[in-house]
Every structure is written in structure tokens, then in C-alpha cells.
Protein backbone atom coordinates (compact mmCIF):
# COMPACT_ATOMS: atom_id res chain seq x y z
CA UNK A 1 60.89 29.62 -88.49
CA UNK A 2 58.69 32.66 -87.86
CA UNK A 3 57.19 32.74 -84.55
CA UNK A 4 53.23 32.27 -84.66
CA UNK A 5 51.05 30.79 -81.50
CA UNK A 6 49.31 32.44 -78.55
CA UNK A 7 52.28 34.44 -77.56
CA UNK A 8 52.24 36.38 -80.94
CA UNK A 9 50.08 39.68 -80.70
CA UNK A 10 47.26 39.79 -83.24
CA UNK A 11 48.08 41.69 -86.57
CA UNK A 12 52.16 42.13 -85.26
CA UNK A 13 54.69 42.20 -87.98
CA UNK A 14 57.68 39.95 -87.55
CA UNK A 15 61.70 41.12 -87.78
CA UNK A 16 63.96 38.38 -88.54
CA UNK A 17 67.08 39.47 -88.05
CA UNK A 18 70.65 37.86 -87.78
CA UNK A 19 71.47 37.17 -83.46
CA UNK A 20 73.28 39.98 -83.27
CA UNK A 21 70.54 42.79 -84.41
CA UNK A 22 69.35 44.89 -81.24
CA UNK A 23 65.24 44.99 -80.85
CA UNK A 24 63.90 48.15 -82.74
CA UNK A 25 61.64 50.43 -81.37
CA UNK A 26 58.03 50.71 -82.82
CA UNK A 27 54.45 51.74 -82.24
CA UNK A 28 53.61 48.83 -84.60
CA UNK A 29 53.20 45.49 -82.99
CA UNK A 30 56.35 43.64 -83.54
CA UNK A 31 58.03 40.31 -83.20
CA UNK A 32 61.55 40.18 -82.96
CA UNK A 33 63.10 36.59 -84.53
CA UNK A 34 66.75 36.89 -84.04
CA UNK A 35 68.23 34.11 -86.31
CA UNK A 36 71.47 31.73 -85.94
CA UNK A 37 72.38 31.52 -89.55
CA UNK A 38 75.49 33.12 -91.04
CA UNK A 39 72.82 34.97 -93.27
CA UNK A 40 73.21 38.81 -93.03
CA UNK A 41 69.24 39.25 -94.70
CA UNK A 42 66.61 41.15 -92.25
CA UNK A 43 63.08 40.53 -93.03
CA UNK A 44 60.09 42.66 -91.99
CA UNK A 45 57.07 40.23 -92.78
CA UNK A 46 53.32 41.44 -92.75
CA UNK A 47 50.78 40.45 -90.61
CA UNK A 48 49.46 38.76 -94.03
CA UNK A 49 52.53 36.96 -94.71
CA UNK A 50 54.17 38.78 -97.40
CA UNK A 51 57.23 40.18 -96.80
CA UNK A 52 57.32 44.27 -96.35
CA UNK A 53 61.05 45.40 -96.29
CA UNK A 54 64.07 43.23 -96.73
CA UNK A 55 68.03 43.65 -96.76
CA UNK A 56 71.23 42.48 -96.94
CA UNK A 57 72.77 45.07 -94.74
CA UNK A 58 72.47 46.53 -91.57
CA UNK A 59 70.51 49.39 -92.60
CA UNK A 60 69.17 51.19 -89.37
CA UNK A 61 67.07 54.35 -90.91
CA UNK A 62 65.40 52.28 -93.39
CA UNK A 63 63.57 49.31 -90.93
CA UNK A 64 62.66 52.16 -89.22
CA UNK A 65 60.72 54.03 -92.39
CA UNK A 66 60.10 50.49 -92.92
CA UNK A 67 58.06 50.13 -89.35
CA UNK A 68 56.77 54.00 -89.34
CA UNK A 69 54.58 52.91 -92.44
């Protein structure tokens, strides 16, 4: 589930990430949603809902070309 209610910064993008994926840093408002699932896929999702990056590997330098945008 994506995080949304009063704790959620207006327009912040949301990373869900598997548990073990450290915060990133970013100018860009941002929700980190560490997930329990045995799924390796990291999601950047829009303000808007639609999904803005995605993987299925740990891929560091991209998220954060990803978030620079």
C-alpha cells in the first residue's frame, strides 16, 4: 500500500522499495515505503499516480537521475 494521509507532504513522490533499501537523498519531496515482500521491484510513483522510474535491480545512479528530474 502506498502511503497517502496527513502525514504525506503535498505533491511528494513515493519510493517503494524492498526493507532492505537505505532512504535516498533528494531535493524532491519524497516518501520512502520500504516493502516486506520477497519482490526485488523499486517504484518511484508521481505525485499524479503514475509510476516515474521502476526496476528490478538495485540500481543506485539511476533513482537518483530518476529523483534529479
Amino acid at each position: 500500500m502506498i502511503p497517502t494521509g496527513p502525514d504525506t507532504p503535498d505533491g511528494a513522490f513515493v519510493l517503494v522499495t524492498p526493507a532492505d533499501t537505505p532512504t535516498p537523498t533528494s531535493r524532491t519531496p519524497l516518501v520512502h515505503a520500504p516493502r516486506t515482500s520477497d519482490r526485488a521491484t523499486t517504484l518511484l510513483v508521481r505525485p499524479d499516480g503514475y509510476v516515474a522510474w521502476a526496476s528490478d535491480r538495485p540500481d543506485p545512479a539511476a533513482l537518483q537521475t530518476a529523483l534529479a528530474r
